[in-house]
Protein backbone atom coordinates (compact mmCIF):
# COMPACT_ATOMS: atom_id res chain seq x y z
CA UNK A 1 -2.93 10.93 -39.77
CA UNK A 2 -1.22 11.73 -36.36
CA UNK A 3 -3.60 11.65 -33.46
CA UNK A 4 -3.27 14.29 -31.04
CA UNK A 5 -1.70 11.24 -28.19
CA UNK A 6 1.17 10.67 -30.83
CA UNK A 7 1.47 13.92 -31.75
CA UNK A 8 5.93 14.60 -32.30
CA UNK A 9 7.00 16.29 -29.26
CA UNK A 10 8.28 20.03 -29.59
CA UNK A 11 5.71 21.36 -32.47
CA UNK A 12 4.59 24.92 -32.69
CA UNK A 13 4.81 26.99 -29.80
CA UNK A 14 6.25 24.59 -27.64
CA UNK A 15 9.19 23.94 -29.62
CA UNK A 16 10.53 27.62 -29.19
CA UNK A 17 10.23 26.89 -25.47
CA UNK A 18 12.37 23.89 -25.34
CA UNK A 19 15.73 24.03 -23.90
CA UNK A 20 18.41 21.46 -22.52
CA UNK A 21 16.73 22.17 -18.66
CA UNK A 22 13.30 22.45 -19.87
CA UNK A 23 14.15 18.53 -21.57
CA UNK A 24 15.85 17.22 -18.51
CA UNK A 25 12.63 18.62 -16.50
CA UNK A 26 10.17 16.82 -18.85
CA UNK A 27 12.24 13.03 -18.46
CA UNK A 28 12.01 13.79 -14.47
CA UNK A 29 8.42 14.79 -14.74
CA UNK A 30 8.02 11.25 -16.17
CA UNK A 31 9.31 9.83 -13.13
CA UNK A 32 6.70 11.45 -10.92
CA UNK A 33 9.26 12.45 -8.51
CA UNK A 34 6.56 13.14 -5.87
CA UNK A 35 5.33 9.80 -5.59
CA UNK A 36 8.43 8.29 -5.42
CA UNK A 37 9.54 10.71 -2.51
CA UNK A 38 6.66 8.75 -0.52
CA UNK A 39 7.65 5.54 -1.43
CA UNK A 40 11.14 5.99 -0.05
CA UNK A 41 9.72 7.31 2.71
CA UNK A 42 9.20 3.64 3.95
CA UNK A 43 12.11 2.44 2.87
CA UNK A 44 14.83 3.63 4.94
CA UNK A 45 12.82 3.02 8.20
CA UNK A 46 12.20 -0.55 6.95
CA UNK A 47 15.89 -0.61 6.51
CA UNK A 48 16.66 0.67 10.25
CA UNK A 49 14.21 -1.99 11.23
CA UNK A 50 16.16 -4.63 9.93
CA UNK A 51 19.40 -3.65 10.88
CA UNK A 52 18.45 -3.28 14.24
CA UNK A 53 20.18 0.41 13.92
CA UNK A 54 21.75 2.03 11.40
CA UNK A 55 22.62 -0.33 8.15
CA UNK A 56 25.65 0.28 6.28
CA UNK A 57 25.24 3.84 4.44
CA UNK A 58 26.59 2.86 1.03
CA UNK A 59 24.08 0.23 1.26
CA UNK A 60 20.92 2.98 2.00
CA UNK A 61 22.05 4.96 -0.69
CA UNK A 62 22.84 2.47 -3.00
CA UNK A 63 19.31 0.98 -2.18
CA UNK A 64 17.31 4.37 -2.21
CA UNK A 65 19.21 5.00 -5.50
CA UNK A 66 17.90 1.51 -7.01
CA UNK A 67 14.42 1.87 -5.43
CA UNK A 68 14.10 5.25 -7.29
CA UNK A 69 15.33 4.23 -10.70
CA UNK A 70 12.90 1.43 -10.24
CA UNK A 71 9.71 3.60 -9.35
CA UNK A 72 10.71 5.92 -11.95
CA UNK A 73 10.84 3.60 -14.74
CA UNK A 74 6.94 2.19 -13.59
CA UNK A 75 5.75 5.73 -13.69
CA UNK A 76 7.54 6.66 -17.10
CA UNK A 77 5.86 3.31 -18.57
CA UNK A 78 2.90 4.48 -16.46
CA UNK A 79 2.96 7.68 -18.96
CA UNK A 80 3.41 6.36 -21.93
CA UNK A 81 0.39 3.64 -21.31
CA UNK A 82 -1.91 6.10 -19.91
CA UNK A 83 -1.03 9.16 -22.68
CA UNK A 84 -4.71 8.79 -24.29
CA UNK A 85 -6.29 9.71 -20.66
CA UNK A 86 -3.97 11.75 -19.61
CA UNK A 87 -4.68 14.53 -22.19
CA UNK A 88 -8.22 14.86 -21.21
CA UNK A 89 -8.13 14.93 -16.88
CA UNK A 90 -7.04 18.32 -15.68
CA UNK A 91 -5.47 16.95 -13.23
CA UNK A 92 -2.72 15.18 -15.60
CA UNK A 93 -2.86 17.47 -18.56
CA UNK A 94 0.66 18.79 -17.72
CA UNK A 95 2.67 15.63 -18.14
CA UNK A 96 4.88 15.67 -20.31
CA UNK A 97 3.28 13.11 -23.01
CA UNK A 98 -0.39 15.08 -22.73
CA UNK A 99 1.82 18.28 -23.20
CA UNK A 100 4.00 17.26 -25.85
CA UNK A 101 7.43 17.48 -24.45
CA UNK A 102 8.76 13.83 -24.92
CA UNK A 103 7.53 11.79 -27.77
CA UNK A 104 5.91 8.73 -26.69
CA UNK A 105 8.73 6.41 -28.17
CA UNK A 106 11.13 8.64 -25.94
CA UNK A 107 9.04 8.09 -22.93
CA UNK A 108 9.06 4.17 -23.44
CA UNK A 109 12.71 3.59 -24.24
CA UNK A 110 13.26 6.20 -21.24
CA UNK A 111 11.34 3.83 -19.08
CA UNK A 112 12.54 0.90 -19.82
CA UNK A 113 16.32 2.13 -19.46
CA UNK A 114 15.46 2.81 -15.63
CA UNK A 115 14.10 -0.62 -15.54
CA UNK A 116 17.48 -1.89 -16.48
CA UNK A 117 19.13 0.25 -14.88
CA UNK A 118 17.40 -0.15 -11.65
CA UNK A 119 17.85 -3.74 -11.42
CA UNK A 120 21.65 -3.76 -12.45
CA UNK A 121 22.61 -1.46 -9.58
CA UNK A 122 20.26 -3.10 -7.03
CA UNK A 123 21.93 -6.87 -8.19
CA UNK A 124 25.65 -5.83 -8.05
CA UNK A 125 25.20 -3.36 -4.86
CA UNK A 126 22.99 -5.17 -2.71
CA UNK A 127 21.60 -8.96 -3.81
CA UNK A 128 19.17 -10.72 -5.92
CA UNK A 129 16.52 -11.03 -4.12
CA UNK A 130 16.13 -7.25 -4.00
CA UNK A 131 16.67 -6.47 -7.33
CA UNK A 132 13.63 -9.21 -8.53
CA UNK A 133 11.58 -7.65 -6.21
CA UNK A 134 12.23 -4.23 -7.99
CA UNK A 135 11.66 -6.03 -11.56
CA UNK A 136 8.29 -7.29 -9.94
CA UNK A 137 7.50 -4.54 -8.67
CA UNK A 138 7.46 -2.73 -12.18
CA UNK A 139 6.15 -5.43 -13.91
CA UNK A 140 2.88 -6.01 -11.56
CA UNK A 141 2.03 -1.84 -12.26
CA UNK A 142 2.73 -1.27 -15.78
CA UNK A 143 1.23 -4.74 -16.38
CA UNK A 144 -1.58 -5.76 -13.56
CA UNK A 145 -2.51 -2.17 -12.61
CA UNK A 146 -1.80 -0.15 -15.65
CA UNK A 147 -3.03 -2.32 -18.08
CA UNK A 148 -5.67 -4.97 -16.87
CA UNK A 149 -6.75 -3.73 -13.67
CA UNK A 150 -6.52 0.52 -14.13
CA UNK A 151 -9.78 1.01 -16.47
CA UNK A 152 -11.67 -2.42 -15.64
CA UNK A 153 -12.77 -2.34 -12.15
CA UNK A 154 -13.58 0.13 -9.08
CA UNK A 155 -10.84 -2.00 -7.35
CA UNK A 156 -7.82 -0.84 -9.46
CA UNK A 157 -5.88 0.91 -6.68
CA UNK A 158 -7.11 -1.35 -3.97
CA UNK A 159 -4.78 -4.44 -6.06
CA UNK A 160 -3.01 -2.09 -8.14
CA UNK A 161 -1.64 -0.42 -4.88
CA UNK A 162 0.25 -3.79 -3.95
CA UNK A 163 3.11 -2.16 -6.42
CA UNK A 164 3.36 0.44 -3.87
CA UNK A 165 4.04 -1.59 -0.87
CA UNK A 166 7.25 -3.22 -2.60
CA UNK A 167 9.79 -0.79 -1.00
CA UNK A 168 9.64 -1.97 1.99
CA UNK A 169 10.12 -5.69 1.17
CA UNK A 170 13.01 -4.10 -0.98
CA UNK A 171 14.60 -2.13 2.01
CA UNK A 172 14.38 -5.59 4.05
CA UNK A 173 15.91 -7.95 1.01
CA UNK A 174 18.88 -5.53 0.93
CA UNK A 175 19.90 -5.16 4.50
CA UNK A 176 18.98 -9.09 5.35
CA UNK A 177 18.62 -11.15 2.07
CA UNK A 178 15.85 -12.70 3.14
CA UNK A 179 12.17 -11.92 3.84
CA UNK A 180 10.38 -12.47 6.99
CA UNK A 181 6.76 -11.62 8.81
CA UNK A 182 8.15 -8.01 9.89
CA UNK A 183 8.47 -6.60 6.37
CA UNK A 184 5.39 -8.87 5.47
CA UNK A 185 3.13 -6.74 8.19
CA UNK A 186 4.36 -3.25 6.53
CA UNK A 187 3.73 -4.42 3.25
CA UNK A 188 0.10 -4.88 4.38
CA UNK A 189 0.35 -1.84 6.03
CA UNK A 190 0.60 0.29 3.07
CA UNK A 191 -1.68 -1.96 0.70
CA UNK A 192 -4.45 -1.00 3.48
CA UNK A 193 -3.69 2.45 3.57
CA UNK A 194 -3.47 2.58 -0.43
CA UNK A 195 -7.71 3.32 -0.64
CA UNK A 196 -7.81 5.25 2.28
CA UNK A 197 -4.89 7.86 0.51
CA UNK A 198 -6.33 7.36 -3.15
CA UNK A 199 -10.07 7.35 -2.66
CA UNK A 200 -10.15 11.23 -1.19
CA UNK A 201 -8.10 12.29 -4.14
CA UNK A 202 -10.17 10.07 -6.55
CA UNK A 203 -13.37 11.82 -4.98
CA UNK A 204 -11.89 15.50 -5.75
CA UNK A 205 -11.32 14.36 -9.47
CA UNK A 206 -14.36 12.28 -9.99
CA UNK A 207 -15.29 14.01 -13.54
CA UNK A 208 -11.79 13.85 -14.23
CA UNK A 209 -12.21 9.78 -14.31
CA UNK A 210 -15.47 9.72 -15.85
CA UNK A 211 -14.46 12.12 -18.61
CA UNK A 212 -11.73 9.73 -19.06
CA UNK A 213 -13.68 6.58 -18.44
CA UNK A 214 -11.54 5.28 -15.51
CA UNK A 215 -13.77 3.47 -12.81
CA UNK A 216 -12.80 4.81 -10.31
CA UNK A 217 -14.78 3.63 -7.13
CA UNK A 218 -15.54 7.21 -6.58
CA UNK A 219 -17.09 7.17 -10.36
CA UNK A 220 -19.20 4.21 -10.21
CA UNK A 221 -20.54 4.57 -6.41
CA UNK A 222 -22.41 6.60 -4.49
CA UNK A 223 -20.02 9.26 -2.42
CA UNK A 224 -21.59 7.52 0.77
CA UNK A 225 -20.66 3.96 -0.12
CA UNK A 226 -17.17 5.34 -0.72
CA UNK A 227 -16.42 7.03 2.47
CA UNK A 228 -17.87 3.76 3.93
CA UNK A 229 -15.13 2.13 2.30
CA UNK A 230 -12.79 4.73 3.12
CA UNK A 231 -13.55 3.40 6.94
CA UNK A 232 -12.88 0.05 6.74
CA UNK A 233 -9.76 0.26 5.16
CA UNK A 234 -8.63 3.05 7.60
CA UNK A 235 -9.48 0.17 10.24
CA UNK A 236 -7.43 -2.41 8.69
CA UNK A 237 -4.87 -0.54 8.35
CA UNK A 238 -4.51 0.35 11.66
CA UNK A 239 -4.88 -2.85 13.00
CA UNK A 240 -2.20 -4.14 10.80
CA UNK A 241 -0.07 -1.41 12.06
CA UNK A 242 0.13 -2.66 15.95
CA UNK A 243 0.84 -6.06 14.64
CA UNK A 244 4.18 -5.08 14.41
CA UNK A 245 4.78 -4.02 17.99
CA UNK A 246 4.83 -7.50 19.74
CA UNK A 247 6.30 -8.51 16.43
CA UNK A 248 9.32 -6.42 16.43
CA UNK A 249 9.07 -3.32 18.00
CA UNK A 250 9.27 -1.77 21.39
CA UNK A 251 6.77 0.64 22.90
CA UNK A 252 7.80 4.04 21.25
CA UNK A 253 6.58 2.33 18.03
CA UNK A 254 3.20 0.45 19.84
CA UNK A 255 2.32 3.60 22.08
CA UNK A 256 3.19 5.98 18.56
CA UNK A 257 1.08 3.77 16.45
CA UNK A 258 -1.93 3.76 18.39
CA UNK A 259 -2.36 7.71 18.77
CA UNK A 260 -0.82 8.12 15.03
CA UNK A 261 -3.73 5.89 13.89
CA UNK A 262 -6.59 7.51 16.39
CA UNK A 263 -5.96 10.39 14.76
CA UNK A 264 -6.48 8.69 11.68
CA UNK A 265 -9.44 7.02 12.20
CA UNK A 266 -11.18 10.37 13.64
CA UNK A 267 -10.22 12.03 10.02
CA UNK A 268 -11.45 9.11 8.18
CA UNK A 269 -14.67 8.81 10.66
CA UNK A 270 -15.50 12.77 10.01
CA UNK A 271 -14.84 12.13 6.60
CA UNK A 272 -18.24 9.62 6.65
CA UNK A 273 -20.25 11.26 8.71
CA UNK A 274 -20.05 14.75 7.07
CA UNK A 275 -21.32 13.07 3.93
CA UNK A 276 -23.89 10.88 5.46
CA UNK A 277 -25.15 14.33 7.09
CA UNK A 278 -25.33 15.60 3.30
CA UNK A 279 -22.13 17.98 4.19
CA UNK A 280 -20.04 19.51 2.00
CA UNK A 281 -16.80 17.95 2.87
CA UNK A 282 -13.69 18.36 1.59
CA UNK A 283 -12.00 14.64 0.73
CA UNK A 284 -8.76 16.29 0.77
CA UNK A 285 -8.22 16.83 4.05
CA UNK A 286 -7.64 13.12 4.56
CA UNK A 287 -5.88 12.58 1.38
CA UNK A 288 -2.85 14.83 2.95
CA UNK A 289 -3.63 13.28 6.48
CA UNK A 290 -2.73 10.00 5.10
CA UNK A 291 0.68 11.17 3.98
CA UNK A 292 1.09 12.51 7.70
CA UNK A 293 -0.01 9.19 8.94
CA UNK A 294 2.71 7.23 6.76
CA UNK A 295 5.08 9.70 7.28
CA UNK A 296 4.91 9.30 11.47
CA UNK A 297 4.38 5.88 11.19
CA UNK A 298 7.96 5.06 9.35
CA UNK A 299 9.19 7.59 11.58
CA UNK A 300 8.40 5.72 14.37
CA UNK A 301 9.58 2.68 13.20
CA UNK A 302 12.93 3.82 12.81
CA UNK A 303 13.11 5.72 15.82
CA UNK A 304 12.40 2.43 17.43
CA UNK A 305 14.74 0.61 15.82
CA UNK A 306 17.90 3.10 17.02
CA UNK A 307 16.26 3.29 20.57
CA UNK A 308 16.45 -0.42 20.72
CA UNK A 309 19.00 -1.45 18.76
């Protein structure tokens, strides 16, 4: 008997819906094109950064085009893994697998193909060392978050989140094919600001993760403890931001960093206080102020970068 996660893609009413666009929208839905907008948000700036100015555009695009086949394939594989919990959280009962729109086989051999694909183009148009770190960077969330860490601890997307801080060592591998301590101090950037961005959203859709029997920290502690967290991470994060400026930056970047992440800190600060006050607060609020804060910081860092290149 087919359970309803396996259940053949376009049955019953949904197969009279399905046309070539409404297909080729279900495979990009897979990709979970939003996320991956934000990753490459911190890629071209990390780029810029090691350039020292502008790096060679075939080389951006070539890179960006790489870095995107690459988070699309986790994501896909992300789907297929996660099709049991997705069908019963609200807030992923569209995707495709919970809907019914790609088969999971589909989804699987979809995501692996970007895999491939991702590491081919990032070998031949930039180097090795990028494309591994692409192939790692799949491996350690389908494999480490996805599938050990995801639905065994409250710290899932504190280690989990390390997948997401791979485009910037990416961006640097392809412009310098090397590594070094300024790529090294984004990448803890972002795994700092991972909780910080997560946490709000996981505290909107707590019975989402309990229905689905994700512990999430928001499930398993008290909404107190979380916001506490919330804190310390924002602080860390912020910290690990002005490391860069004596590191490799000039002041646009320092002087842009430290009001970017004030503003932070006051969001993430309110955030505590309005539930230790027994507030109704809305966790949200920070969740898109974290976006803001990546998106300014990157900004900055490639502003910085032209200025004094």
């Amino acid at each position: 008997m087919t359970s309803l996660a396996e259940a053949p893609a376009g049955t019953g009413a949904s197969q009279a819906r399905r046309t070539p666009l409404s297909v080729v929208a279900a495979y990009v839905a897979l990709t979970k094109p939003r996320i991956i907008e934000l990753l490459l948000v911190s890629t071209v700036p990390t780029m810029f950064l090691a350039a020292h100015g502008f790096p060679k555009l075939g080389l951006v695009l070539a890179t960006l085009a790489g870095g995107s086949l690459a988070a699309g394939s986790a994501n896909a594989l992300n789907c297929y893994i996660d099709r049991d919990i997705d069908v019963v959280m609200t807030r992923t009962a569209r995707r495709p697998l919970a809907r019914h729109t790609v088969t999971p086989r589909a989804a699987l051999v979809f995501g692996i193909t970007l895999g491939v694909l991702a590491t081919a183009l990032l070998w031949v148009t930039t180097n090795l060392l990028a494309a591994g770190l692409a192939v790692a960077a799949i491996l350690f969330y389908v494999l480490v978050y996805t599938l050990l860490l995801k639905r065994r601890t409250s710290q899932n997307i504190v280690w989990g989140g390390a997948a997401g801080c791979m485009p910037v060592l990416i961006g640097w591998a392809a412009v310098t094919g090397s590594l070094g301590w300024a790529p090294l101090v984004l990448f803890g950037v972002i795994f700092f600001w991972t909780p910080p961005h997560y946490w709000p959203l996981a505290m909107k859709f707590k019975d989402d993760y309990a229905r689905a029997g994700v512990p999430m920290l928001p499930v398993v502690a008290t909404p107190h403890a979380v916001a506490k967290q919330i804190v310390a991470y924002s602080w860390a994060m912020v910290a690990t931001s002005l490391v860069l400026w004596p590191l490799a930056t000039g002041w646009i970047y320092g002087a842009g960093a430290l009001v970017n992440g004030a503003v932070f800190l006051v969001g993430a600060h309110r955030l505590e206080r309005g539930i230790a006050a027994g507030r109704k607060v809305k966790p949200m609020t920070l969740f898109h102020l974290s976006i803001q804060y990546l998106t300014v910081l990157f900004a900055l860092v490639a502003i910085d970068a032209l200025v004094f290149s």
